[in-house]
PDB file of N, CA and C in Angstrom:
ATOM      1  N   UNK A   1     102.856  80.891  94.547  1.00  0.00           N
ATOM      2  CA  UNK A   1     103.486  80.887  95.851  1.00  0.00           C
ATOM      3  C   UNK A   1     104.016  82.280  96.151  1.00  0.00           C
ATOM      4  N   UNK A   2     103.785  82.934  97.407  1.00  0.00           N
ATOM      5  CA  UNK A   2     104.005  84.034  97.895  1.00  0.00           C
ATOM      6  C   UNK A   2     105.135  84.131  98.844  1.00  0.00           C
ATOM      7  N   UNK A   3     106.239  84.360  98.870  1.00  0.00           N
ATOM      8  CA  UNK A   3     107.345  84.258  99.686  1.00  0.00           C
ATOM      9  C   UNK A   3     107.830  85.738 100.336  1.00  0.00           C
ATOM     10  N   UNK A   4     107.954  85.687 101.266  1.00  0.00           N
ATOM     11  CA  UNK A   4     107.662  87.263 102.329  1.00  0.00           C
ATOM     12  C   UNK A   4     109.189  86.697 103.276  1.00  0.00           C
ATOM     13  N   UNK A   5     110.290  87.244 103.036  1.00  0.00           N
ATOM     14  CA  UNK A   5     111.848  87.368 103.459  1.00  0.00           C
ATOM     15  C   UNK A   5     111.619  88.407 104.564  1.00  0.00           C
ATOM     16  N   UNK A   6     111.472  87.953 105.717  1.00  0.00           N
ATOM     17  CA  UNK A   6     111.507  89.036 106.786  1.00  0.00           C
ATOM     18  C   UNK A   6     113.010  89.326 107.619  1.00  0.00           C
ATOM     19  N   UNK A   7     113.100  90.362 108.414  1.00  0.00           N
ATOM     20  CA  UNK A   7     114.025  90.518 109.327  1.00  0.00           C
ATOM     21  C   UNK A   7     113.842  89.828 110.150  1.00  0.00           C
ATOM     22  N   UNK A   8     113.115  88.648 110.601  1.00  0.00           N
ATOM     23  CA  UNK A   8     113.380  87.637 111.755  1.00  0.00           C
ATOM     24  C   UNK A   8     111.803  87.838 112.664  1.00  0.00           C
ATOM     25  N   UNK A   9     110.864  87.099 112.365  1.00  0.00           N
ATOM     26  CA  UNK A   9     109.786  87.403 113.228  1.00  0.00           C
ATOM     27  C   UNK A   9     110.149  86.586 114.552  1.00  0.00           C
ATOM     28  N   UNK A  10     109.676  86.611 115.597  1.00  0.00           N
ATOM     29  CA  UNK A  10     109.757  85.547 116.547  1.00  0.00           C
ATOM     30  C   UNK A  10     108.087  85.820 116.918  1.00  0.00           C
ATOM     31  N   UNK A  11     107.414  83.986 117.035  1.00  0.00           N
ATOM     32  CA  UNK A  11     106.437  83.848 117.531  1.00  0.00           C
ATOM     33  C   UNK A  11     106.069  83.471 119.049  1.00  0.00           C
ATOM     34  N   UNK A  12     105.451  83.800 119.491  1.00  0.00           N
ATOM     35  CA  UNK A  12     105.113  84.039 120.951  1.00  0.00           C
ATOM     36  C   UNK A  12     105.709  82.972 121.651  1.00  0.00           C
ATOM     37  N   UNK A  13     105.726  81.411 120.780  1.00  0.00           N
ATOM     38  CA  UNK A  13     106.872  80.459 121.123  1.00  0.00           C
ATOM     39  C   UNK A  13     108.100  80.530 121.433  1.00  0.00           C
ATOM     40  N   UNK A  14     108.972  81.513 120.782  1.00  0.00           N
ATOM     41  CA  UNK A  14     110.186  82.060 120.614  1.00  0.00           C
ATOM     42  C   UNK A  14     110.898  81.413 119.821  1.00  0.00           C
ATOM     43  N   UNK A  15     110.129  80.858 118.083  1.00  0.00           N
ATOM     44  CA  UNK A  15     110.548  80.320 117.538  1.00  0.00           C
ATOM     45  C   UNK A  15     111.089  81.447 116.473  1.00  0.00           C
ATOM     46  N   UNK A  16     111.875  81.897 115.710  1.00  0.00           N
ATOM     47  CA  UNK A  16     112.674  82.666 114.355  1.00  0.00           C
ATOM     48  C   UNK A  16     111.723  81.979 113.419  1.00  0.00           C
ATOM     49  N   UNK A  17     111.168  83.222 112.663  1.00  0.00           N
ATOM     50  CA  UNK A  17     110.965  82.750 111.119  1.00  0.00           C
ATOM     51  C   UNK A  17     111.605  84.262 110.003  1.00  0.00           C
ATOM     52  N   UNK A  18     112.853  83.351 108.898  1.00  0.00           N
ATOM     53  CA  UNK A  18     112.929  84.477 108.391  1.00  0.00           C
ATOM     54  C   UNK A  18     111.882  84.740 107.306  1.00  0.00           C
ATOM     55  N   UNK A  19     111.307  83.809 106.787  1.00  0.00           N
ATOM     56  CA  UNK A  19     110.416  83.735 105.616  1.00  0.00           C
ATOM     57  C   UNK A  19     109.392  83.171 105.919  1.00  0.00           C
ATOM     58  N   UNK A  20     108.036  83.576 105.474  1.00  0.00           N
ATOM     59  CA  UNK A  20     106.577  83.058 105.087  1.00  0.00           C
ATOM     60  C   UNK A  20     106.303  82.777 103.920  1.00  0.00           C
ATOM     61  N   UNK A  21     105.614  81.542 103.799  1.00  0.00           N
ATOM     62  CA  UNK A  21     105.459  80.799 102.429  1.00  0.00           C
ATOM     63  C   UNK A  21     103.981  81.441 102.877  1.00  0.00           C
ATOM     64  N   UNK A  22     103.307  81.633 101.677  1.00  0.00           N
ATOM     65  CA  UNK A  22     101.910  81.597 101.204  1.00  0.00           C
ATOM     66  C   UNK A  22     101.715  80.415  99.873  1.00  0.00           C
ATOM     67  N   UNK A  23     100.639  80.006  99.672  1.00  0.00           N
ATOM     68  CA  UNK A  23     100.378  79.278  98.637  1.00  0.00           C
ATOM     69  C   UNK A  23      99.303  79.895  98.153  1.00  0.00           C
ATOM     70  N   UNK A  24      98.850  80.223  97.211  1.00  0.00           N
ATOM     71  CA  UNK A  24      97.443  81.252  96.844  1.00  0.00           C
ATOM     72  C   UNK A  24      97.259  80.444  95.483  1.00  0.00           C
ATOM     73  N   UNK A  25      95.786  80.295  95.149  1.00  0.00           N
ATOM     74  CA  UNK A  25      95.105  79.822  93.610  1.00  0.00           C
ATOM     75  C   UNK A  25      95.130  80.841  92.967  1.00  0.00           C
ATOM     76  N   UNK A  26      95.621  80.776  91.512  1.00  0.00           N
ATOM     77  CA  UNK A  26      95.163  81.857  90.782  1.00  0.00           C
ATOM     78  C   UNK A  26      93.901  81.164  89.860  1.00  0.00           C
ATOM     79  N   UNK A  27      92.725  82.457  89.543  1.00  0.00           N
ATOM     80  CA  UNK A  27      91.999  82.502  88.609  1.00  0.00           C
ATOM     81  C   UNK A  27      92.398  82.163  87.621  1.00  0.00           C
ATOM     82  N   UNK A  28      92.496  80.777  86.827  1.00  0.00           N
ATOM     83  CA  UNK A  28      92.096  81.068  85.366  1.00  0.00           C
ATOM     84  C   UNK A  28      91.123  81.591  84.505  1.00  0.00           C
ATOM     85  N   UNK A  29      91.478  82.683  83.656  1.00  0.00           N
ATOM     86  CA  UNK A  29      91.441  83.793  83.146  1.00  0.00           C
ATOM     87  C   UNK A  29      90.899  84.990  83.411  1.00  0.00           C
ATOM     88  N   UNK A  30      91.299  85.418  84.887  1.00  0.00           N
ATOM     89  CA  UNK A  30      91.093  86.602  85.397  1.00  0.00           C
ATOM     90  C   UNK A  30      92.172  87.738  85.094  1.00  0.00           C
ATOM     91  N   UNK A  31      91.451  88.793  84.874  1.00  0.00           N
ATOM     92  CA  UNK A  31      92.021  89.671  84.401  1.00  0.00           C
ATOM     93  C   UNK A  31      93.258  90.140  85.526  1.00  0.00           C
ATOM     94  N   UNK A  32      93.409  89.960  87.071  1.00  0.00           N
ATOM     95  CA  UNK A  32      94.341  90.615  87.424  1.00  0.00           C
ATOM     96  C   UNK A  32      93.988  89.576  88.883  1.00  0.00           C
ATOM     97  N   UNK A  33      95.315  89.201  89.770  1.00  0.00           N
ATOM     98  CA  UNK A  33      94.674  88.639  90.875  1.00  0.00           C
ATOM     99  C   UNK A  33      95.423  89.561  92.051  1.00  0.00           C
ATOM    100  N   UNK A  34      94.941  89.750  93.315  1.00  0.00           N
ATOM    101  CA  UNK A  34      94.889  90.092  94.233  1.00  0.00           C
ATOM    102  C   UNK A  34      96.066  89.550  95.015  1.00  0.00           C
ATOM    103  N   UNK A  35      97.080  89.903  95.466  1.00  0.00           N
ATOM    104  CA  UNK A  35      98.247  89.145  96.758  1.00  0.00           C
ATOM    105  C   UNK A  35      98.645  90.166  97.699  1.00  0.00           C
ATOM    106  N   UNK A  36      98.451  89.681  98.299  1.00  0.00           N
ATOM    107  CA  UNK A  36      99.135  91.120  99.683  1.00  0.00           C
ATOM    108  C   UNK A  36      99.616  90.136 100.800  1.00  0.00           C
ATOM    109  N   UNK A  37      99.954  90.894 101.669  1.00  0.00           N
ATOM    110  CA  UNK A  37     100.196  90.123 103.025  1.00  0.00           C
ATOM    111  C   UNK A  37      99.590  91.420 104.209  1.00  0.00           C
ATOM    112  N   UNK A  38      99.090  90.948 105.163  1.00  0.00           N
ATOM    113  CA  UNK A  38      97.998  91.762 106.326  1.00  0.00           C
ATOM    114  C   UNK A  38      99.092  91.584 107.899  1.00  0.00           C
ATOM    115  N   UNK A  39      99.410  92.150 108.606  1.00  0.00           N
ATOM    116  CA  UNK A  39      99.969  92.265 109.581  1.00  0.00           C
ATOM    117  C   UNK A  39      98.882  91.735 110.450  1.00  0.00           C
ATOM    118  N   UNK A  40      98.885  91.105 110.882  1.00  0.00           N
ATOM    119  CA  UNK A  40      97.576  90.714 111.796  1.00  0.00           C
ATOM    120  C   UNK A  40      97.726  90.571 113.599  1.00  0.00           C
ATOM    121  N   UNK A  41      99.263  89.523 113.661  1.00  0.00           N
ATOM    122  CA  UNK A  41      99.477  89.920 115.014  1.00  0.00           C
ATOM    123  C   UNK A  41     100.789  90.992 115.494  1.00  0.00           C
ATOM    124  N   UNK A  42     100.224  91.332 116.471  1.00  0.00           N
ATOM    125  CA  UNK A  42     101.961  92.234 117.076  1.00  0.00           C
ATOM    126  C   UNK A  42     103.039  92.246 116.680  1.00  0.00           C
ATOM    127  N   UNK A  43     103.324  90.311 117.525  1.00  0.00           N
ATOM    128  CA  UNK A  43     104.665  89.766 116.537  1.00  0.00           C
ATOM    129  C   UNK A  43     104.950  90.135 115.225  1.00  0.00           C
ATOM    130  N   UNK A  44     104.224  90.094 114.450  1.00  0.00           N
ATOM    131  CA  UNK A  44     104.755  89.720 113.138  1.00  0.00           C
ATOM    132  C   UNK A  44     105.234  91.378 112.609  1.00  0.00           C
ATOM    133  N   UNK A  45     105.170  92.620 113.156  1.00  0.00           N
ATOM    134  CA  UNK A  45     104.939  94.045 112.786  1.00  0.00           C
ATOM    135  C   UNK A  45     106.810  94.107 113.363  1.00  0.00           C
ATOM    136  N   UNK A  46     107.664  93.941 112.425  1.00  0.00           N
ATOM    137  CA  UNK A  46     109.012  93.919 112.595  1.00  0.00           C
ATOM    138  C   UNK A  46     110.118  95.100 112.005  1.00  0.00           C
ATOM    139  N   UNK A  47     110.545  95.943 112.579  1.00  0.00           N
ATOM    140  CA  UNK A  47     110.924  96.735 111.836  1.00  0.00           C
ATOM    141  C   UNK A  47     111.898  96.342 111.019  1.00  0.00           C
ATOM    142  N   UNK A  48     112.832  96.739 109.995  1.00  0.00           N
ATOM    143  CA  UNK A  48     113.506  96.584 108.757  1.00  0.00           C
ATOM    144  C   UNK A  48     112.686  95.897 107.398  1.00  0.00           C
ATOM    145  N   UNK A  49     113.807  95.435 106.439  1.00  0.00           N
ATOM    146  CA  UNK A  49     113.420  95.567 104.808  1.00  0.00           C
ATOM    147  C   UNK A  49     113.002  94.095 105.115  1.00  0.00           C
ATOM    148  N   UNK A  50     111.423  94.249 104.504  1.00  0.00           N
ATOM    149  CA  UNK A  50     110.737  92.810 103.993  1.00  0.00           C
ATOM    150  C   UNK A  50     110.879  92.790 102.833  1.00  0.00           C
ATOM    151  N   UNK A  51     111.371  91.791 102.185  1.00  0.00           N
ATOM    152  CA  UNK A  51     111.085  91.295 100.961  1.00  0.00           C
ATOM    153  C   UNK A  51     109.854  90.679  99.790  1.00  0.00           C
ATOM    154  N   UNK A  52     108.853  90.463  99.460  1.00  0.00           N
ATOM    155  CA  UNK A  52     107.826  89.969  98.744  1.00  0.00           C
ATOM    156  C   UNK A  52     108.302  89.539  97.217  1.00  0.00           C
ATOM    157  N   UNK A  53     107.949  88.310  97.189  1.00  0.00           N
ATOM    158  CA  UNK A  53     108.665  87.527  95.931  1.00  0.00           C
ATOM    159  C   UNK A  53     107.071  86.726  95.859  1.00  0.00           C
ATOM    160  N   UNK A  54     106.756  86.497  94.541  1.00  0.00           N
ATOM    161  CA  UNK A  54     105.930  85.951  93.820  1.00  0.00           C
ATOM    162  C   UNK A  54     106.412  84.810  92.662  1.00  0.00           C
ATOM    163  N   UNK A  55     106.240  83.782  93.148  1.00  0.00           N
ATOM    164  CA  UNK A  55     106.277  82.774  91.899  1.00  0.00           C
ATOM    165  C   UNK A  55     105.387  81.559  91.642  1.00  0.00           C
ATOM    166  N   UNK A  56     105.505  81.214  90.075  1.00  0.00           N
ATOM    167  CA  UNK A  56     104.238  80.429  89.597  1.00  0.00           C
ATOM    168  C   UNK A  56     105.465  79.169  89.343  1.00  0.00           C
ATOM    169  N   UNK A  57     105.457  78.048  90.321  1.00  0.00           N
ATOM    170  CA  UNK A  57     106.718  77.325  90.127  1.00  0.00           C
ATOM    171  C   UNK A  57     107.552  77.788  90.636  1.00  0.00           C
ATOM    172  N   UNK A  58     108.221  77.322  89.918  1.00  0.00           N
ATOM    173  CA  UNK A  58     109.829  77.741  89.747  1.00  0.00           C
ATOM    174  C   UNK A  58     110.683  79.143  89.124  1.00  0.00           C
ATOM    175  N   UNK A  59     109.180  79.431  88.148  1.00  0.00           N
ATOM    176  CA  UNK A  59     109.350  81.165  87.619  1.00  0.00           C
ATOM    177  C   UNK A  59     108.715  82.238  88.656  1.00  0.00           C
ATOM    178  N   UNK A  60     109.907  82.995  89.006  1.00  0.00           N
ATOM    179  CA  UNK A  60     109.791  84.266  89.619  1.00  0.00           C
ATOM    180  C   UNK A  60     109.285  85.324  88.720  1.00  0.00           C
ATOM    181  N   UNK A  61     107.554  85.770  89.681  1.00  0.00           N
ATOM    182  CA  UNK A  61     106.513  86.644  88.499  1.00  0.00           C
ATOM    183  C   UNK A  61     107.226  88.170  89.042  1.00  0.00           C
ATOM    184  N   UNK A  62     107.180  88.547  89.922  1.00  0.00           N
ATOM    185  CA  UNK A  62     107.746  89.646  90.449  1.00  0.00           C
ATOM    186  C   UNK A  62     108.189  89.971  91.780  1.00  0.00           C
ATOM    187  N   UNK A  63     108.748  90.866  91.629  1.00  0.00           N
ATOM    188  CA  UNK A  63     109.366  90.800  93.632  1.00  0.00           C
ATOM    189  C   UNK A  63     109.127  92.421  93.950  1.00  0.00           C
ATOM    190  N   UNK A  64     109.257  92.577  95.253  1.00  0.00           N
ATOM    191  CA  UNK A  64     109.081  94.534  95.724  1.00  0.00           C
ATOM    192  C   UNK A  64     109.934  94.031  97.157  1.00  0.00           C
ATOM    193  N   UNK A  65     110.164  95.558  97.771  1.00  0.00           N
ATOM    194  CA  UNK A  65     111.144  95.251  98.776  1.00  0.00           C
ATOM    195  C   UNK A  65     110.620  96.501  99.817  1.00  0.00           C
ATOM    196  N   UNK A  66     109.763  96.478 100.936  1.00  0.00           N
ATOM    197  CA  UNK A  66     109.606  97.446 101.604  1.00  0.00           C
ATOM    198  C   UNK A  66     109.831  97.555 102.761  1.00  0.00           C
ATOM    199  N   UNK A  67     109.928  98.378 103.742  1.00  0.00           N
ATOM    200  CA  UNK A  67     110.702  99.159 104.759  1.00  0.00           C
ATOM    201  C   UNK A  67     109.370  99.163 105.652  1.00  0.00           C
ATOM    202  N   UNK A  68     109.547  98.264 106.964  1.00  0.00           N
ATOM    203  CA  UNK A  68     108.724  98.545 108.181  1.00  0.00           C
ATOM    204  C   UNK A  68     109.302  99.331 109.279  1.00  0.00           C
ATOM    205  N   UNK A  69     108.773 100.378 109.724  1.00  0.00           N
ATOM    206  CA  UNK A  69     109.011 101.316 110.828  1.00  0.00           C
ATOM    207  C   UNK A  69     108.418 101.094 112.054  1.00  0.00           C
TER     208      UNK A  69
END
């Protein structure tokens, strides 16, 4: 599960989301798997600190914290 803590998107609805869940499969026994997140519409391109949190369960695999301008 991919969890993305935003500064507040609003969708063209004018609904608030502070967070995006992703759900992603991992490969069993691949050497390394792939997660990102893609800006795709307007909305979602928000300036301030996004958060990215990764977990398998309930265990948190890693987190990063970056800065949209």
């Amino acid at each position: 599960t991919l969890l993305y803590f935003t500064p507040g998107i609003r969708t063209p609805d004018g609904v608030r989301h502070d967070k995006l869940e992703v759900v992603q499969k991992l490969l069993p026994g691949a050497p390394q798997d792939v997660m990102a997140y893609e800006f795709t519409e307007s909305h979602e391109v928000v300036p301030g600190e996004w958060r990215f949190m990764v977990f398998q369960g309930d265990r948190l695999l890693t987190q990063q914290s970056f800065t949209v301008r």
